[in-house]
Protein backbone atom coordinates (compact mmCIF):
# COMPACT_ATOMS: atom_id res chain seq x y z
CA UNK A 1 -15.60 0.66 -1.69
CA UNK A 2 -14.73 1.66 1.99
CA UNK A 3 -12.55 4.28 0.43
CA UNK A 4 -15.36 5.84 -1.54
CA UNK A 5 -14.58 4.25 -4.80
CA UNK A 6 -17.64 4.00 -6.84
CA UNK A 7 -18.81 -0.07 -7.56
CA UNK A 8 -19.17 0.29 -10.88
CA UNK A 9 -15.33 1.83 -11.65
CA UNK A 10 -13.96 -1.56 -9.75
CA UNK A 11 -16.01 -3.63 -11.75
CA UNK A 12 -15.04 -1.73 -14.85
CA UNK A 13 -11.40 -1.90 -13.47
CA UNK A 14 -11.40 -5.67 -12.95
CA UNK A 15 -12.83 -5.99 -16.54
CA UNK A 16 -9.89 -3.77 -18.06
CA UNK A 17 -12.28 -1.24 -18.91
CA UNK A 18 -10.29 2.75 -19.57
CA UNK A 19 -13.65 3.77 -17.04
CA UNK A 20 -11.99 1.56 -14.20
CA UNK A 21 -10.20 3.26 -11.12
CA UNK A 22 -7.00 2.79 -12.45
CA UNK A 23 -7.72 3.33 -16.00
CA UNK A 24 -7.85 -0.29 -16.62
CA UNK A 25 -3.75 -0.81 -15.97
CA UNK A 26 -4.04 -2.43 -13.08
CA UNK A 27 -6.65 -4.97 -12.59
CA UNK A 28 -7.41 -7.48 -9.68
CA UNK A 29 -3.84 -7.60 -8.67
CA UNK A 30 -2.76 -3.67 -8.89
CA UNK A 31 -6.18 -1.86 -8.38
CA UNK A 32 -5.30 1.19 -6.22
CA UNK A 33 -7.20 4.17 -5.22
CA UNK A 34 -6.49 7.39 -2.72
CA UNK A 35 -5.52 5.90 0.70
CA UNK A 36 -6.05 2.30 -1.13
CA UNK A 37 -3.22 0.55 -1.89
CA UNK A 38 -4.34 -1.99 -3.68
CA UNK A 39 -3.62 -5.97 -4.12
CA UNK A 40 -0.29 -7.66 -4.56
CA UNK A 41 0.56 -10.40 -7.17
CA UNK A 42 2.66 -12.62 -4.25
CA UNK A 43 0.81 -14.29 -1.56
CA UNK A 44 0.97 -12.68 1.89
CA UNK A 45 3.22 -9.67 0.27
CA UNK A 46 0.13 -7.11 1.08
CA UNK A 47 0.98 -7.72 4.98
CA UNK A 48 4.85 -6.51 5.62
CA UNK A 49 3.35 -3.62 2.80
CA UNK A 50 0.78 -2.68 5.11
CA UNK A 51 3.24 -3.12 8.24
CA UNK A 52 5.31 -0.44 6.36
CA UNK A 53 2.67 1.82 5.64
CA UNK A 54 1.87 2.09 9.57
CA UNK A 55 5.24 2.95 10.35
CA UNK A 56 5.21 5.97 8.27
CA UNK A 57 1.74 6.97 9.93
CA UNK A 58 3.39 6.35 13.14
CA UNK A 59 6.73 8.33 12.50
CA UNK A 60 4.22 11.55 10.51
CA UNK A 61 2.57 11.17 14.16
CA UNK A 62 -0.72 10.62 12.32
CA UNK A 63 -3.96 9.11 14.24
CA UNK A 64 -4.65 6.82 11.29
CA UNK A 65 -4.70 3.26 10.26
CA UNK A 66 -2.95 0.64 8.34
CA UNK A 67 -5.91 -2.15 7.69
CA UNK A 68 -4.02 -4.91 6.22
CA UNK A 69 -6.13 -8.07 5.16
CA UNK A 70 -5.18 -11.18 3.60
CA UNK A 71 -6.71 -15.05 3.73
CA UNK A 72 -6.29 -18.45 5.43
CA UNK A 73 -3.70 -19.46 2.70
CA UNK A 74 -1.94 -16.27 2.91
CA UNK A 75 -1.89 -17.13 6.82
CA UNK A 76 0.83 -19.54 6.65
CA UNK A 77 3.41 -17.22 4.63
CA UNK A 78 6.62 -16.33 6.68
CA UNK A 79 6.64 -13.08 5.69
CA UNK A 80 3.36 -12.53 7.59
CA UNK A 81 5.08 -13.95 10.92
CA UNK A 82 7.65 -11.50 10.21
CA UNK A 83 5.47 -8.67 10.02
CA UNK A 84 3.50 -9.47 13.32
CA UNK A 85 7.17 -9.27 14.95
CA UNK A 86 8.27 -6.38 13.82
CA UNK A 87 4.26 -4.25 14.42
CA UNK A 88 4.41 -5.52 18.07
CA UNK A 89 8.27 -4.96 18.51
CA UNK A 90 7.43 -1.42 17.46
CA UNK A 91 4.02 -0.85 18.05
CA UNK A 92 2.34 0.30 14.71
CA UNK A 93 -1.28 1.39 13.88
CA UNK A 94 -2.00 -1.64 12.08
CA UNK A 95 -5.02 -3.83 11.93
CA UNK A 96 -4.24 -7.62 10.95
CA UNK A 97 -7.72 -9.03 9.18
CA UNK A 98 -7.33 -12.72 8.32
CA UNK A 99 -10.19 -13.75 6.15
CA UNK A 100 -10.99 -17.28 6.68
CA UNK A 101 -13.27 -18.41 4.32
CA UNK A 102 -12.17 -22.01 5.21
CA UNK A 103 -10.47 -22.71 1.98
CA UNK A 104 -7.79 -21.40 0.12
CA UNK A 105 -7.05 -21.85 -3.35
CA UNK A 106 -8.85 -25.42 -3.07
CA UNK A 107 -7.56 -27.19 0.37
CA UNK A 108 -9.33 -26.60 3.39
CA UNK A 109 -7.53 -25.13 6.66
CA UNK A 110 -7.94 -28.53 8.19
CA UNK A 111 -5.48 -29.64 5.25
CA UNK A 112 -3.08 -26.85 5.56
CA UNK A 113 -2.67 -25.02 8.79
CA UNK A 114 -1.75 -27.29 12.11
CA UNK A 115 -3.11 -24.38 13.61
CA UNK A 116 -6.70 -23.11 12.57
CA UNK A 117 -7.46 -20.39 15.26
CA UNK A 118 -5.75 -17.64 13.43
CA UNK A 119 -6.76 -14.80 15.93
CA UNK A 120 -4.25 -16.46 17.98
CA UNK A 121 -1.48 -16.66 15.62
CA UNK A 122 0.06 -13.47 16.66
CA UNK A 123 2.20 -14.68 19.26
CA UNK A 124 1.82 -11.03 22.00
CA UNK A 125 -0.46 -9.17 19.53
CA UNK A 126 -3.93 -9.59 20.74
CA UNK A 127 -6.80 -11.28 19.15
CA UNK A 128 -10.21 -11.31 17.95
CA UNK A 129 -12.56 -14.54 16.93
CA UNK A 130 -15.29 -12.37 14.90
CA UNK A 131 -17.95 -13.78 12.73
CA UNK A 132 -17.60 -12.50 9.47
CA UNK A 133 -21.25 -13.98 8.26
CA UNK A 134 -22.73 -10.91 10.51
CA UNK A 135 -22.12 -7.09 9.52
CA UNK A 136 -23.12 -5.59 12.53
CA UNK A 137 -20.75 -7.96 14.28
CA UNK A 138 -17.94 -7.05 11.91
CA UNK A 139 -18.55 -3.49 12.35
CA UNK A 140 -18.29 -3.76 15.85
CA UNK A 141 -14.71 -5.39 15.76
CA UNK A 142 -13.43 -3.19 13.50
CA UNK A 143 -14.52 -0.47 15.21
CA UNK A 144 -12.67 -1.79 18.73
CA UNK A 145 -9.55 -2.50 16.74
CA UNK A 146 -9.30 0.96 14.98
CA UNK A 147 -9.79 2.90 18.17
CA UNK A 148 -7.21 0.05 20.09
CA UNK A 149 -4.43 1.17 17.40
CA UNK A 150 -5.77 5.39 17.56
CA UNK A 151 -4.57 4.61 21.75
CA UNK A 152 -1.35 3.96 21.09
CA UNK A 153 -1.51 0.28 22.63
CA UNK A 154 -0.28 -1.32 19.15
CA UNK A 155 -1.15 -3.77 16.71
CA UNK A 156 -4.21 -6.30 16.86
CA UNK A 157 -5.47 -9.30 14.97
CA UNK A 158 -9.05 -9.76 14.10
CA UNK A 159 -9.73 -13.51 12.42
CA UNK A 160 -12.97 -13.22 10.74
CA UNK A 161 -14.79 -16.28 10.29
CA UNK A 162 -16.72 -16.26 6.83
CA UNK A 163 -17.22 -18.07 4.04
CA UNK A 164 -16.99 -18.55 -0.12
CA UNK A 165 -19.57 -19.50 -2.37
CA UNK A 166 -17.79 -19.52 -5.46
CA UNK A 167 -14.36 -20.66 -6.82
CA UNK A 168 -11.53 -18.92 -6.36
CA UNK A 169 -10.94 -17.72 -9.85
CA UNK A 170 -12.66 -18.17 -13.20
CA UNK A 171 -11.49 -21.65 -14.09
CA UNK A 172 -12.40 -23.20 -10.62
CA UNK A 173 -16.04 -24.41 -10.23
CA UNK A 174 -15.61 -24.62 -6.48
CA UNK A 175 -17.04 -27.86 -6.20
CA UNK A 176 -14.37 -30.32 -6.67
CA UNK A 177 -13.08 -29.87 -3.41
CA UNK A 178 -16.59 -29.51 -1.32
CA UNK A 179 -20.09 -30.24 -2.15
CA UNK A 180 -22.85 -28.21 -3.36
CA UNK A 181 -24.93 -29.24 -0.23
CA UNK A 182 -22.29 -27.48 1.76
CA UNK A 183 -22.35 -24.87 -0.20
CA UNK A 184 -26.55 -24.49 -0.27
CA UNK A 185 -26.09 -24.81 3.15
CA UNK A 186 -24.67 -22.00 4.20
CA UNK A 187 -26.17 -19.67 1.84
CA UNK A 188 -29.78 -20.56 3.27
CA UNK A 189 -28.46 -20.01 6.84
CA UNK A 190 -25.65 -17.89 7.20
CA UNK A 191 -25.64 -15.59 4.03
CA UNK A 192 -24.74 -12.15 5.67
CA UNK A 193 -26.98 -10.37 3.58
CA UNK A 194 -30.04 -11.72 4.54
CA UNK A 195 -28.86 -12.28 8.04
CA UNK A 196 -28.89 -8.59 8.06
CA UNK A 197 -32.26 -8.04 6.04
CA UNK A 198 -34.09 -10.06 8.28
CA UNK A 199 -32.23 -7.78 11.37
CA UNK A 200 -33.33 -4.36 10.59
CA UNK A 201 -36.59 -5.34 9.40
CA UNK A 202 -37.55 -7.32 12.77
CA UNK A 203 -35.83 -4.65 14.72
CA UNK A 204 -38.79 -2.63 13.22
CA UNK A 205 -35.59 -0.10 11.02
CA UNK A 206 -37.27 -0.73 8.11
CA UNK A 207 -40.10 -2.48 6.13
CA UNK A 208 -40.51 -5.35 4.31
CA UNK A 209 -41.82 -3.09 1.23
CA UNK A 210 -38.55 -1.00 1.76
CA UNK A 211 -36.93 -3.85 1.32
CA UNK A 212 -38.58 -4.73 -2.37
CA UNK A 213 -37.56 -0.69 -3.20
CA UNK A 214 -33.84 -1.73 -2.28
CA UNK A 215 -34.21 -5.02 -4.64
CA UNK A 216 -35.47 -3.13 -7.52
CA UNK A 217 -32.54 -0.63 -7.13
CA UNK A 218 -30.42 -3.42 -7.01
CA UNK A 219 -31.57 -4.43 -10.14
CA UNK A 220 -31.06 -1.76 -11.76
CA UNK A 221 -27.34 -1.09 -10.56
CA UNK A 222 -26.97 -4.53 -11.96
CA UNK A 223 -28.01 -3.14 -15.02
CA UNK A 224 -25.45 0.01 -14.86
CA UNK A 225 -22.73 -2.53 -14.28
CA UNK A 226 -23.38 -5.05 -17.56
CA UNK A 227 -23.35 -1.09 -19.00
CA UNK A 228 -20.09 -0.42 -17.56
CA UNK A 229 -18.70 -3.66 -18.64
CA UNK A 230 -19.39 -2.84 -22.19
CA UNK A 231 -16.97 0.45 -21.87
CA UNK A 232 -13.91 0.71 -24.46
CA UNK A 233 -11.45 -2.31 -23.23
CA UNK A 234 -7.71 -0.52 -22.58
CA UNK A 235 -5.62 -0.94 -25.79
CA UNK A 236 -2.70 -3.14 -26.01
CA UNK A 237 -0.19 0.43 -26.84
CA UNK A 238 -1.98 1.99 -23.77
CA UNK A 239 -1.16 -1.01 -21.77
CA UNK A 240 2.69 -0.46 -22.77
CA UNK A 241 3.21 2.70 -23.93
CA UNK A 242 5.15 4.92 -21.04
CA UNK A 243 5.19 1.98 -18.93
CA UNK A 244 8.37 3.31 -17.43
CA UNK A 245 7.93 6.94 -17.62
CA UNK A 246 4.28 7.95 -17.56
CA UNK A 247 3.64 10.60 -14.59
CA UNK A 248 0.30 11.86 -13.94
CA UNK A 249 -2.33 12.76 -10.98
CA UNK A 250 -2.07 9.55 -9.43
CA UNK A 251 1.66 8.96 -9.13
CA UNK A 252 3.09 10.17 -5.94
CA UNK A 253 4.87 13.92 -6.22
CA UNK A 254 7.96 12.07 -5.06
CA UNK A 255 8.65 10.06 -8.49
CA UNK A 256 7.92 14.03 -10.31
CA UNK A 257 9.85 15.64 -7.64
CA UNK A 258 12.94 13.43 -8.42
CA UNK A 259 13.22 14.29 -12.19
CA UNK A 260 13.84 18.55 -10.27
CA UNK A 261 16.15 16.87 -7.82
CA UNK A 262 17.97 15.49 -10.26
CA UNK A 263 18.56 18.49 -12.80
CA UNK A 264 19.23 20.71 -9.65
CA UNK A 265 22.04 18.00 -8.68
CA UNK A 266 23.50 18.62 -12.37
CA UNK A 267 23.29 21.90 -11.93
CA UNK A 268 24.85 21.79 -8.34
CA UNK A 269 27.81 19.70 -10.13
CA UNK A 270 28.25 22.34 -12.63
CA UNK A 271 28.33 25.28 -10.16
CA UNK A 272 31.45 22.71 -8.32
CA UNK A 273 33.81 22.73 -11.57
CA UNK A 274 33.41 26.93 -11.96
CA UNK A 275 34.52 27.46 -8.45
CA UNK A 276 37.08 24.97 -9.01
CA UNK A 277 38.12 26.98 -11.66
CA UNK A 278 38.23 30.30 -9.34
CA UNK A 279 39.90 28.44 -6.89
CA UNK A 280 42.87 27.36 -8.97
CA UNK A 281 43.05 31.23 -10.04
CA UNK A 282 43.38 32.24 -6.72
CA UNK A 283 46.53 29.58 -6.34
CA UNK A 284 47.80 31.31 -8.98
CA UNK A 285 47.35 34.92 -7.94
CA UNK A 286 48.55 33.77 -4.23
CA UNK A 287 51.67 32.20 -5.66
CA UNK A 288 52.74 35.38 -7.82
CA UNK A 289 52.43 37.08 -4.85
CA UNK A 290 54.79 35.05 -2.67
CA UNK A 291 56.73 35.28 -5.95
CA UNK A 292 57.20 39.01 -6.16
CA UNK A 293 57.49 39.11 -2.03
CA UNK A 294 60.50 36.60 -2.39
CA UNK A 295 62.42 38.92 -4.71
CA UNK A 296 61.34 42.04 -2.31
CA UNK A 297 62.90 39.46 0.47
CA UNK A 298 59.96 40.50 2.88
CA UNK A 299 57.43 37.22 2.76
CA UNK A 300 54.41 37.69 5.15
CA UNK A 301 52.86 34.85 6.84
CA UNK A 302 49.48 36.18 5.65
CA UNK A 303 50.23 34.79 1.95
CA UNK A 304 50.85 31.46 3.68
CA UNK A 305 47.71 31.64 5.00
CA UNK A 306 45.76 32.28 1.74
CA UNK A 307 47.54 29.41 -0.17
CA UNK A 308 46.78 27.29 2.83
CA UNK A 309 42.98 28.17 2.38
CA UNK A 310 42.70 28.09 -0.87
CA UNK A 311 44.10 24.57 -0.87
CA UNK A 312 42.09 23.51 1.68
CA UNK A 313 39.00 24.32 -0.36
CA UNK A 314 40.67 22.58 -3.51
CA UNK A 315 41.23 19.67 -1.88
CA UNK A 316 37.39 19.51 -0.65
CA UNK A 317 36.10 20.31 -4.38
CA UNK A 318 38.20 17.43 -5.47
CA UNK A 319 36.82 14.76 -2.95
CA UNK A 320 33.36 15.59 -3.92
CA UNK A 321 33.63 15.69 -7.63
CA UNK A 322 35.63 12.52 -7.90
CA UNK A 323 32.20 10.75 -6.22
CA UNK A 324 30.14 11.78 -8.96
């Protein structure tokens, strides 16, 4: 959504809907979009991704950010310790976001990580405790961090504190790890929404009437999405079909760009075995002629010097075309 992709194509996406983002093809784990580069199906992978992603920005000299986010149970992957060295070591554009929602799959961080101050975790990147319940607050952080990376003065970690009302999936009711009073809990006092409602309308930014205009419009974008739902599910042959080979607008120029590489390599190859050809010609013409200088008894150190060359660049043309 940050990257201007409309709500209702990642809904439709997540549903396998042709009207989603990426057609349908890549769901929860492989949604992408332009300058989004989507989810990962291995835990913690997204980090050293995004990691490699802000060393390209830095080596293009580009003032923009890698924003890599992952969760408390991503948190404890080595690969994400590995990243962290390697930002700080050379000082990438990249924004660490650990979203601790205090449970992962279904343990709690008390369960799983010795240490539970994540901000901290990044050994000499620096780090920021930010409460994730409060979007102004978040806003604010993320602003500090993008404009820390734009200054050159590397990486930084923000840990933001938040929290999950639901399971983590489909088949998990979320309560069989923590109860539904903890749960009601924290929706009556820290739910960032209202947090926020109750905000602008004390701070006199808008009214509580306003406020019933946004809920009816809410309403009825709820309604677009059920109608977005209902779109044309993504055949099983459109799921497979070119799985390999399909190019189109949304596939980098490299992968296109390699198929003319390629044929111009052939071609290169084929433009080798003609001069070869011309090559071993001249040898021929250059040995006649020490030929027909040997019977005249008056051989000139210039026909040396040809048959010299012209083995020279033989010799060449045979080193490269026994490579490929």
């Amino acid at each position: 959504m940050t990257r201007g992709v409309p709500v209702h194509n990642i809904v439709a996406e997540l549903a396998g809907r042709r009207t989603g983002c990426t057609k349908g093809l890549g769901g929860s784990m492989h949604l992408y979009a332009k300058d989004f580069y989507g989810g990962n199906g291995i835990v913690g992978a997204q980090v050293p991704l995004g990691v490699g992603i802000a060393l390209r920005m830095k080596h293009r000299g580009e003032k923009f950010v890698s924003v890599t986010l992952y969760g408390d149970g991503a948190a404890n992957q080595g690969q994400v310790f590995e990243a962290f060295n390697i930002a700080k070591l050379w000082n990438l554009p990249v924004i660490f976001i650990c979203e601790n929602n205090k449970y992962d799959m279904g343990t709690s961080v008390q369960r799983s990580s010795a240490n539970t101050n994540y901000y901290t975790r990044g050994d000499y990147i620096p780090g920021l405790w930010v409460d994730g319940m409060d979007i102004l607050t978040v806003r604010e952080a993320t602003r500090f961090a993008a404009d820390w990376c734009r200054s050159d003065k590397g990486p930084i970690l923000l840990e933001t504190e938040t929290y999950r009302y639901h399971g983590h999936s489909m088949s998990d009711p979320g309560t069989s790890y923590r109860t539904r009073e903890e749960v009601q809990s924290m929706r009556r006092g820290r739910d960032p929404i209202a947090l926020f409602q109750k905000s602008i309308v004390d701070n006199g930014l808008c009214t509580q009437d306003e406020v019933k205009e946004y809920q009816q419009e809410k309403t009825l974008r709820k309604a677009q999405l059920e109608t977005k739902k209902q779109t044309m599910l993504v055949s099983i042959d459109e799921m497979t079909n070119g799985l390999l080979t399909r190019i189109d607008e949304n596939v980098s120029k490299a992968y296109i760009n390699q198929h003319r590489l390629n044929s111009e390599f052939k071609e290169l190859i084929t433009q080798l075995h003609i001069y070869q050809n011309h090559v071993n010609i001249w040898l021929k013409l250059v040995s006649d002629i020490r030929n027909v200088l040997k019977e005249l008894g008056d051989v000139e150190c210039w026909s040396m010097k040809m048959e010299q060359d012209a083995m020279l660049i033989d010799s060449c043309l045979q080193t490269v075309l026994s490579r490929y």
